[in-house]
N, C-alpha and C. Protein backbone atom coordinates (compact mmCIF):
# COMPACT_ATOMS: atom_id res chain seq x y z
N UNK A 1 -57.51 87.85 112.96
CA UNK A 1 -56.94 86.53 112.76
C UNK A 1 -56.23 86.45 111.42
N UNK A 2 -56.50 87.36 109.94
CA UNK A 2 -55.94 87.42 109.50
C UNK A 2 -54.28 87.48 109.26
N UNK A 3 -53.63 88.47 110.41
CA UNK A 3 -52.74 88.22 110.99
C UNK A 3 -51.43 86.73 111.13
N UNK A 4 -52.43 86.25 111.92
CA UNK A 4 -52.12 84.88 112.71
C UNK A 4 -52.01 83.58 111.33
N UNK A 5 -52.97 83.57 110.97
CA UNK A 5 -53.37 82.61 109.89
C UNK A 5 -53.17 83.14 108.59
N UNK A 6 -52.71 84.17 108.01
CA UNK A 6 -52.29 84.97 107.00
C UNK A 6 -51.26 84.02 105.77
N UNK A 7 -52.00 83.37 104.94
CA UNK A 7 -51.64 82.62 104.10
C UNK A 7 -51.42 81.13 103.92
N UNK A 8 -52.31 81.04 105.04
CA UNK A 8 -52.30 79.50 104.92
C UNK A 8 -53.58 79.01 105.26
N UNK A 9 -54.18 77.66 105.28
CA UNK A 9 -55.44 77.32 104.69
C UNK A 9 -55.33 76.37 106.51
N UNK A 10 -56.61 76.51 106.61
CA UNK A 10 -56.89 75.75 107.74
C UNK A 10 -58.05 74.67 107.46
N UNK A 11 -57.82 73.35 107.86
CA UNK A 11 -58.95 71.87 107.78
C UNK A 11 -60.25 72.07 108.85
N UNK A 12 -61.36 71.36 107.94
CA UNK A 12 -62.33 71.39 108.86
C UNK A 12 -62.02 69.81 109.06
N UNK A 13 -63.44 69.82 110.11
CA UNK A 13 -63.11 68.26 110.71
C UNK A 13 -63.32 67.66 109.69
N UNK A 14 -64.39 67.58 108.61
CA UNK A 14 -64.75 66.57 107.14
C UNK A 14 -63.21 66.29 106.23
N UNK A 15 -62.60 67.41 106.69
CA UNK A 15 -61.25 67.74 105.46
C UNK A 15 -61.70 68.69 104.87
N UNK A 16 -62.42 69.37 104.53
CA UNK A 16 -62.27 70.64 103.97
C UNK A 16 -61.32 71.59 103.78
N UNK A 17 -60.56 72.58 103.12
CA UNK A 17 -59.84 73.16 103.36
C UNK A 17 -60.65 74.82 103.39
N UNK A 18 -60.66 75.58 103.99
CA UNK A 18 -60.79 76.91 104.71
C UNK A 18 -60.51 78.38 104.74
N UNK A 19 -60.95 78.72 104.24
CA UNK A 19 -60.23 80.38 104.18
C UNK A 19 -59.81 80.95 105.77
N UNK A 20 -59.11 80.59 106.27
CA UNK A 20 -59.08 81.64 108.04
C UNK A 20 -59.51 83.13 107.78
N UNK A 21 -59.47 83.36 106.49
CA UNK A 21 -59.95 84.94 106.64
C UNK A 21 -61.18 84.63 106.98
N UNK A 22 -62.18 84.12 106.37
CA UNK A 22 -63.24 84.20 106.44
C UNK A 22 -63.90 83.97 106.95
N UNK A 23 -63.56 82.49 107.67
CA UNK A 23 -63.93 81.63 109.01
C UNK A 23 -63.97 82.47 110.20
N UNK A 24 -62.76 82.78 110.52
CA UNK A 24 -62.22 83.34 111.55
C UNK A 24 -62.81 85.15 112.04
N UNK A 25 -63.31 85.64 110.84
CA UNK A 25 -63.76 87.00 110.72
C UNK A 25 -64.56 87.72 111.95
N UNK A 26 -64.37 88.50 112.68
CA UNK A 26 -65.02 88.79 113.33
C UNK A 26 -65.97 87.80 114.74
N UNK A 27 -64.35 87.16 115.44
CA UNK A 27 -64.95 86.39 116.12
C UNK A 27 -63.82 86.50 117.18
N UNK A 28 -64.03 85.92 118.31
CA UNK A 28 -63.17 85.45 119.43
C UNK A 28 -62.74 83.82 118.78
N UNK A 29 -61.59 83.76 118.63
CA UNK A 29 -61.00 82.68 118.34
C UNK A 29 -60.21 81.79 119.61
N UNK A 30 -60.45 80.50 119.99
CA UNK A 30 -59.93 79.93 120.73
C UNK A 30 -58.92 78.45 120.27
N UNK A 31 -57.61 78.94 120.31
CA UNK A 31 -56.88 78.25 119.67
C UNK A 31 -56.30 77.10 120.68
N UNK A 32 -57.16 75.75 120.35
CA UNK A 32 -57.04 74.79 121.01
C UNK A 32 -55.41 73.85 120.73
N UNK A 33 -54.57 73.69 121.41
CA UNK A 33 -53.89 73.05 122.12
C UNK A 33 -53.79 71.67 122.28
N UNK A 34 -53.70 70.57 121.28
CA UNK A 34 -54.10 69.21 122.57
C UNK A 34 -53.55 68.44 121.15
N UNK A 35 -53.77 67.05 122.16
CA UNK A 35 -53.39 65.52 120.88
C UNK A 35 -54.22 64.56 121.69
N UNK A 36 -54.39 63.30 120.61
CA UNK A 36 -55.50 62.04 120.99
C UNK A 36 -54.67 61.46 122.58
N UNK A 37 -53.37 61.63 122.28
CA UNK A 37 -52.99 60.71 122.96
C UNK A 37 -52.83 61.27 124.43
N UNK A 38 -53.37 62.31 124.77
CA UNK A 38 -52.96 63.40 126.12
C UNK A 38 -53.97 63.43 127.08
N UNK A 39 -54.42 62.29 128.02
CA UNK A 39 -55.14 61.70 128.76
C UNK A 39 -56.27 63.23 129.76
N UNK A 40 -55.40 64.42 130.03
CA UNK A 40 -56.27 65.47 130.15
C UNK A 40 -56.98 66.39 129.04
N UNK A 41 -55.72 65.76 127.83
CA UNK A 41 -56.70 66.59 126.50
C UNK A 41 -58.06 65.75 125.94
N UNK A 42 -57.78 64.40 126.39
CA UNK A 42 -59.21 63.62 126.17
C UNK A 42 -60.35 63.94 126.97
N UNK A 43 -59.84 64.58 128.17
CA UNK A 43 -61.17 64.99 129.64
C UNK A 43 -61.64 66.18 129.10
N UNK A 44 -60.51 66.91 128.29
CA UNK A 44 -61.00 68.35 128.13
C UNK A 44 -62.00 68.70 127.28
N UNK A 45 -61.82 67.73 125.91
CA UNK A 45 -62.12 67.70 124.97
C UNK A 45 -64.04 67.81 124.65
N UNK A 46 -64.38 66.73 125.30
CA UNK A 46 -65.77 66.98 125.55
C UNK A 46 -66.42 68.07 126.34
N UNK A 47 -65.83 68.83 126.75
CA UNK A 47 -65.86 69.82 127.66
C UNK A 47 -66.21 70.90 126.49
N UNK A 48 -64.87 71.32 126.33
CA UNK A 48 -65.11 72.29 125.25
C UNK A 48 -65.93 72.20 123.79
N UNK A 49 -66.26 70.36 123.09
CA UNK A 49 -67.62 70.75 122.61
C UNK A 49 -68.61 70.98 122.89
N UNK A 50 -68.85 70.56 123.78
CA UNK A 50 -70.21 70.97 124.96
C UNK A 50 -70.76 72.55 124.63
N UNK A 51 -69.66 73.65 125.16
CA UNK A 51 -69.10 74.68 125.14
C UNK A 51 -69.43 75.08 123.79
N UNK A 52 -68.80 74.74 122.95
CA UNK A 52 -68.71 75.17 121.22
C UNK A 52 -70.02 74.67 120.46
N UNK A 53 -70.87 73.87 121.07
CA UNK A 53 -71.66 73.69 121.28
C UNK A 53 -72.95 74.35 121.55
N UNK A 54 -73.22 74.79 122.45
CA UNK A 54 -74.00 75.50 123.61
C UNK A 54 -73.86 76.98 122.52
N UNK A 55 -72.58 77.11 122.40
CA UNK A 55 -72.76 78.90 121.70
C UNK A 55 -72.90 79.26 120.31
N UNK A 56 -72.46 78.28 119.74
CA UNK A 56 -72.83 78.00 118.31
C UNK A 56 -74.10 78.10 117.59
N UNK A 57 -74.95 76.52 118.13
CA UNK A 57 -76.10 75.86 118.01
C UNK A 57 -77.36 76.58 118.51
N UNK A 58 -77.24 76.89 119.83
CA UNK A 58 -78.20 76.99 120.60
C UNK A 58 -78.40 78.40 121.59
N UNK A 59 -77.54 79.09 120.64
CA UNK A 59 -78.09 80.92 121.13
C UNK A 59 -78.14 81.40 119.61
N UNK A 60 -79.28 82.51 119.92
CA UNK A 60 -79.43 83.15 118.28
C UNK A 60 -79.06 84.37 118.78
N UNK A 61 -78.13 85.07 117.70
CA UNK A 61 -77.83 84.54 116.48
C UNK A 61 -76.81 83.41 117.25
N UNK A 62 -75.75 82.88 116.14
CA UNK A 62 -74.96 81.96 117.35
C UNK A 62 -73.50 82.98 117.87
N UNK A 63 -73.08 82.24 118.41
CA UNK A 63 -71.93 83.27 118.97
C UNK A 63 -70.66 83.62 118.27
N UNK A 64 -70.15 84.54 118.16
CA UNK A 64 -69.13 84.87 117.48
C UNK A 64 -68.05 84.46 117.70
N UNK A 65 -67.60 82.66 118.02
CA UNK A 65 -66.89 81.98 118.52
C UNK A 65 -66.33 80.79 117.59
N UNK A 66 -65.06 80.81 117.72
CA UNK A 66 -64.30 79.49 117.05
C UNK A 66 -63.06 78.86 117.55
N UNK A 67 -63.12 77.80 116.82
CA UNK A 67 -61.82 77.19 118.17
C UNK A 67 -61.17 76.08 116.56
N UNK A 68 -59.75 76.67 117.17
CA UNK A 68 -58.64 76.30 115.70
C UNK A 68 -57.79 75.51 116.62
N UNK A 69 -57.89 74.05 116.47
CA UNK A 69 -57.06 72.90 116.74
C UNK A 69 -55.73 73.13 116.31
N UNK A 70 -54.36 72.94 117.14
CA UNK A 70 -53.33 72.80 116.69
C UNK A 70 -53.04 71.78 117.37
N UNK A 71 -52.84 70.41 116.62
CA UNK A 71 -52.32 69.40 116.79
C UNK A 71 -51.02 69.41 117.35
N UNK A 72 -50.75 67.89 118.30
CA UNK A 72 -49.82 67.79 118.84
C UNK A 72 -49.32 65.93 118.73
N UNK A 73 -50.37 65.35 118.01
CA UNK A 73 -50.48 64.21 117.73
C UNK A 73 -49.12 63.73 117.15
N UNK A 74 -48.87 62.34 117.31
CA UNK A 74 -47.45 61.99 116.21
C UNK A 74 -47.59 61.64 114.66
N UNK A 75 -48.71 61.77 114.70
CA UNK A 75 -49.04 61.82 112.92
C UNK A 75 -50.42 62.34 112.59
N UNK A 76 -50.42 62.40 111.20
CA UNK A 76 -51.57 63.10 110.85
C UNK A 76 -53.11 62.11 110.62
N UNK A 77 -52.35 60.95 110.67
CA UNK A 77 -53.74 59.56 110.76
C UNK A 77 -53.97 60.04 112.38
N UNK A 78 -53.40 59.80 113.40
CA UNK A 78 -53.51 60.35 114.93
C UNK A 78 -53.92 61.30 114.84
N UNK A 79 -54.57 62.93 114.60
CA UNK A 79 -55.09 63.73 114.31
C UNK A 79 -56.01 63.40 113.49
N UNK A 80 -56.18 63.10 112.85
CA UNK A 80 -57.45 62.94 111.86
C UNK A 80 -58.40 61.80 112.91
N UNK A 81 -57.61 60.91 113.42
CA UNK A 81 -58.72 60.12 114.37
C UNK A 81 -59.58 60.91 115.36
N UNK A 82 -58.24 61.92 116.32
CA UNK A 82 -59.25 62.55 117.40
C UNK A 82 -59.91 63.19 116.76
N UNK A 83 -59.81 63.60 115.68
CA UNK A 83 -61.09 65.21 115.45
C UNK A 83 -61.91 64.14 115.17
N UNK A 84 -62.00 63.43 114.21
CA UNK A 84 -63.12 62.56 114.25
C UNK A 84 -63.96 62.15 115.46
N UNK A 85 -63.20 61.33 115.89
CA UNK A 85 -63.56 61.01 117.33
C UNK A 85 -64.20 61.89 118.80
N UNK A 86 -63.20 63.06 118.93
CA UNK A 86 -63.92 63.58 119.86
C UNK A 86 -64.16 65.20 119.73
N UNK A 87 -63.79 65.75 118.35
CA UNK A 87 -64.06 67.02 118.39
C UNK A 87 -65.38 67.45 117.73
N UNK A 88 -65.48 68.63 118.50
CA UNK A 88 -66.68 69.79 118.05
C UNK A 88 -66.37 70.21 116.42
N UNK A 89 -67.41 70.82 115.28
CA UNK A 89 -67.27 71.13 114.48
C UNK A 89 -66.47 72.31 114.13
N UNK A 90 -65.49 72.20 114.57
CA UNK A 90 -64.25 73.38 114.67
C UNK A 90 -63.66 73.41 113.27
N UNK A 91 -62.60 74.18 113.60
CA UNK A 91 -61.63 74.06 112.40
C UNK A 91 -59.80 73.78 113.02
N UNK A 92 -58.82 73.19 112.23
CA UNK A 92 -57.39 72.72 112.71
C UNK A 92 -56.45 73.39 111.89
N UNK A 93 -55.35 73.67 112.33
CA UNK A 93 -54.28 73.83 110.74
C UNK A 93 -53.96 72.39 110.87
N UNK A 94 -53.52 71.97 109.19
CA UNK A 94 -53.26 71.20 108.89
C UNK A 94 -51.87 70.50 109.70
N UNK A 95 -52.24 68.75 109.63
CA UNK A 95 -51.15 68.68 110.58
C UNK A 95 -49.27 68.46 110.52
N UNK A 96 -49.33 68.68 109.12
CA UNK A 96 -47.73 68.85 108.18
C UNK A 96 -47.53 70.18 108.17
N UNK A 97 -48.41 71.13 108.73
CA UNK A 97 -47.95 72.62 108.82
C UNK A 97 -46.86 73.12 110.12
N UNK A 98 -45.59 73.50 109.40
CA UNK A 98 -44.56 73.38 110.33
C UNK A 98 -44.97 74.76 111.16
N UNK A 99 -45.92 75.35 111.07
CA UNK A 99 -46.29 76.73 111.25
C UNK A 99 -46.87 76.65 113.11
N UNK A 100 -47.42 75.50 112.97
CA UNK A 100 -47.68 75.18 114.62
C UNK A 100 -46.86 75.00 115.74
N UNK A 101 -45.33 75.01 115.31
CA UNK A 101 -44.16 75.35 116.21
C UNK A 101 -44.17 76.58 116.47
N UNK A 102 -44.25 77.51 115.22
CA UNK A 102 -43.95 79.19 115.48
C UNK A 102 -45.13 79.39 116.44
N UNK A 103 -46.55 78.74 116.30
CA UNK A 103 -47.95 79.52 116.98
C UNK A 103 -47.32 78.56 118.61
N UNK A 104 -46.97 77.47 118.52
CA UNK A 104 -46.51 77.50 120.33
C UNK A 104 -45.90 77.65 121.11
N UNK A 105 -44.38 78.77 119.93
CA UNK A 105 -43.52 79.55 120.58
C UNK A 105 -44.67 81.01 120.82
N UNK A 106 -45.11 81.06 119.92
CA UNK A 106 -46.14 82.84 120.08
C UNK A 106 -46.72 82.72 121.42
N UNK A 107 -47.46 81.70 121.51
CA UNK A 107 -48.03 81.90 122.79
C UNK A 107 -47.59 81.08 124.14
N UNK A 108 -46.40 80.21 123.84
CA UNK A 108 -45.80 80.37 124.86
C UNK A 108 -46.63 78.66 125.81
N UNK A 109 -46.69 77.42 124.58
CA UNK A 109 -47.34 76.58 125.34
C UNK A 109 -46.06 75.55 126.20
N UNK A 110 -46.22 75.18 127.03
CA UNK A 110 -45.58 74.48 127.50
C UNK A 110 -46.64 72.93 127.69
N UNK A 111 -47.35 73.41 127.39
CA UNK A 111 -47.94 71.72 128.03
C UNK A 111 -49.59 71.75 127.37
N UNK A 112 -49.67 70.63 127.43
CA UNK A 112 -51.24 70.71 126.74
C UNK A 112 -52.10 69.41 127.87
N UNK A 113 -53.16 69.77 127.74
CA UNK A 113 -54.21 70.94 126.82
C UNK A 113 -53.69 72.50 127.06
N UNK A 114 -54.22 73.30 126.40
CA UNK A 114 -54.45 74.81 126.43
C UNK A 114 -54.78 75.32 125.44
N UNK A 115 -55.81 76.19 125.79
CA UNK A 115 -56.84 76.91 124.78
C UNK A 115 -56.43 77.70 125.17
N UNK A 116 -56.06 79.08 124.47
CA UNK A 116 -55.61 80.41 124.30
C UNK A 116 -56.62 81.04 123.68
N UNK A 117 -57.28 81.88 124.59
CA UNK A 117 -58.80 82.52 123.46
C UNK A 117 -57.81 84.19 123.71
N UNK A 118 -57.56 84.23 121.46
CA UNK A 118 -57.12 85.46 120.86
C UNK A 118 -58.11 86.26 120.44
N UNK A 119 -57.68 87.36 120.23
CA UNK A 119 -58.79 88.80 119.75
C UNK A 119 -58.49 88.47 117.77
N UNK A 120 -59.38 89.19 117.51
CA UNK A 120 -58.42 89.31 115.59
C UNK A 120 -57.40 89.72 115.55
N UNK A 121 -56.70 90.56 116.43
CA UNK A 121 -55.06 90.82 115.82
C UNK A 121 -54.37 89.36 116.33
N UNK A 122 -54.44 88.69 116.92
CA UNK A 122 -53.79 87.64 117.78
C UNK A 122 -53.94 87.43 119.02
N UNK A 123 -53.95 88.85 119.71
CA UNK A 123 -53.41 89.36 121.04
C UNK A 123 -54.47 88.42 121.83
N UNK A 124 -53.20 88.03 123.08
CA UNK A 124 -54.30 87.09 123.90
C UNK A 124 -55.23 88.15 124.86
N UNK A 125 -56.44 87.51 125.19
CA UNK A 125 -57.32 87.56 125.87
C UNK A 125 -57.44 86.95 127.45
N UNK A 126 -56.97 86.15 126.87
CA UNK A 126 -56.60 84.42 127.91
C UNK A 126 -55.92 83.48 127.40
N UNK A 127 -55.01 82.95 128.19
CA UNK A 127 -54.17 81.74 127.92
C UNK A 127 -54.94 80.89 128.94
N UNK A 128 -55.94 81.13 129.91
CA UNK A 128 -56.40 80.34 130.86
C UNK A 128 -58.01 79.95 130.53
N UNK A 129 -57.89 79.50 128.68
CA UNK A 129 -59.33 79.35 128.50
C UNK A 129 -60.28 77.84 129.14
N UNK A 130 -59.04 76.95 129.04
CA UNK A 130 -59.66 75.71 130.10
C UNK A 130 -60.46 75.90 130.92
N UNK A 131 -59.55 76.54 131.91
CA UNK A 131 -60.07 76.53 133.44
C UNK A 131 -61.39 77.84 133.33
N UNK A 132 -61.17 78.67 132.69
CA UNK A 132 -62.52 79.25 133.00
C UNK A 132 -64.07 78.65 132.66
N UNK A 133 -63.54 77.75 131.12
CA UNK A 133 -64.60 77.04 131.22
C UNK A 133 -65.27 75.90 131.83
N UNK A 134 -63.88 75.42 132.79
CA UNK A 134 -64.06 74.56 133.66
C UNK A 134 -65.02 75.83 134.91
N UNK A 135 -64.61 76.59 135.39
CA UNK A 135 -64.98 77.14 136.27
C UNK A 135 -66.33 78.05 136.18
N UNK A 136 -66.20 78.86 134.90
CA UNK A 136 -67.32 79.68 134.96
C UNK A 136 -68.75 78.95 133.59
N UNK A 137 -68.46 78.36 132.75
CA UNK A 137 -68.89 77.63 131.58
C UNK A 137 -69.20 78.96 130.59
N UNK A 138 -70.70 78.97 130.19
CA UNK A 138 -70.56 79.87 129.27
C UNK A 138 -70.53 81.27 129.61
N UNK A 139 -70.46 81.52 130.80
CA UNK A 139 -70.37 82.39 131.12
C UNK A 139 -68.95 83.66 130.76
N UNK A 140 -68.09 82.85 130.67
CA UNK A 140 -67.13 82.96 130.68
C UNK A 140 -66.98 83.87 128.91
N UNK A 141 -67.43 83.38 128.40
CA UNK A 141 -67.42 83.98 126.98
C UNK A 141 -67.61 85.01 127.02
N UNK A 142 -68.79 85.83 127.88
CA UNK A 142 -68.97 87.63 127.73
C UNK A 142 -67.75 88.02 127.86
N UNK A 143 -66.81 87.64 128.93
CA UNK A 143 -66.08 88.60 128.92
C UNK A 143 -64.67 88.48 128.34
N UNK A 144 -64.94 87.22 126.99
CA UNK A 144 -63.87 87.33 126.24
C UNK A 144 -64.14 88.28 124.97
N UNK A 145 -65.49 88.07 124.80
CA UNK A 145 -66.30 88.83 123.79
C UNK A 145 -65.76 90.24 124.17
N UNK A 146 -66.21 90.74 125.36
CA UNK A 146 -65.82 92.47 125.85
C UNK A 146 -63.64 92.64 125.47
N UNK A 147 -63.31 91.65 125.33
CA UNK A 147 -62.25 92.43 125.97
C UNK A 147 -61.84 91.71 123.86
N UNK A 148 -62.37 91.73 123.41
CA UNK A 148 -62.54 90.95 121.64
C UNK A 148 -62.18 91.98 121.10
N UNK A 149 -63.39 92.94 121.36
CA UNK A 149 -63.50 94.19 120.62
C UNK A 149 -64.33 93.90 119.45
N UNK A 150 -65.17 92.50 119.07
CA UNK A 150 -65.92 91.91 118.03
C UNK A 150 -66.88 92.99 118.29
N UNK A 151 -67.49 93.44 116.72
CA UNK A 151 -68.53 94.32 117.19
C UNK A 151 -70.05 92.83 116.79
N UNK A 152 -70.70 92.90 117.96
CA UNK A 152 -71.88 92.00 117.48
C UNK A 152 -72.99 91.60 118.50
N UNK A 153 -74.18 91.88 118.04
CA UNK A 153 -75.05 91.66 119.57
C UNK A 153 -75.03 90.33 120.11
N UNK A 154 -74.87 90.22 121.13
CA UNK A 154 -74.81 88.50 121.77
C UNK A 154 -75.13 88.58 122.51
N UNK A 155 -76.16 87.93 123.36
CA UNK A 155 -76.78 87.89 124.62
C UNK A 155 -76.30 86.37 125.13
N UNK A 156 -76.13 85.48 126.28
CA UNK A 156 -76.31 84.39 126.52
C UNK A 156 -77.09 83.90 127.70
């Protein structure tokens, strides 16, 4: 992820500002997609804390999982509401970072929601991280983990 996030500082939900090296280190990263105002990104949303949730909190160790908000909101008060409001303890790039055009030409979003779960170089894994967790739930994580290349024991 160094890569991807390579010189620029990413927000936690409090406002914090973030090292992505460090955060991001040795994990399956799922780079969330969405805005307050996007009536399936509001359905999704609880979904995937649930999710970020579940693997975090409540498997030991917790899972080698993170999910980096790129806003789509029309301002940064509109972003700062939804994370408040309905997100998991994730992390976002900031939402004046013109850098979130280049990451939704990289991967190619046309529409949101979409979670794109990347390896550490970037490289996708899945662009279809929604629906698997719609479909398979946590299950679905082993085999983003396998195809990660994260070295780390995880059972779920």
């Amino acid at each position: 992820m160094v890569d991807v996030f390579s010189g620029r500082l990413l927000v936690s939900k409090d406002g914090r500002s973030v090292d992505p090296e460090e955060a991001l280190q040795n994990k399956v990263v799922g780079l969330y997609f969405s805005a307050g105002w996007c009536s399936p990104c509001r359905d999704f949303t609880p979904v995937l804390c649930d999710f970020y949730t579940e693997l975090l909190e409540e498997t030991e160790p917790p899972a080698p999982f993170e999910v980096v908000f790129i806003s789509s909101d029309h301002s940064a008060e509109e972003m700062v509401g939804y994370m408040r409001a309905m997100h998991g303890d994730w992390l976002a790039l900031p939402f004046h970072d013109p850098y979130k055009h280049d990451l939704k030409k990289k991967y190619n979003i046309t529409a949101i929601p979409k979670l794109v779960i990347v390896k550490q170089t970037g490289e996708v894994i899945t662009d279809k991280g929604r629906k698997q967790i719609r479909d398979k739930g946590l299950s679905c994580f082993r085999n983003w983990l396998e195809g990660a290349d994260v070295f780390q024991n995880f059972s779920s």
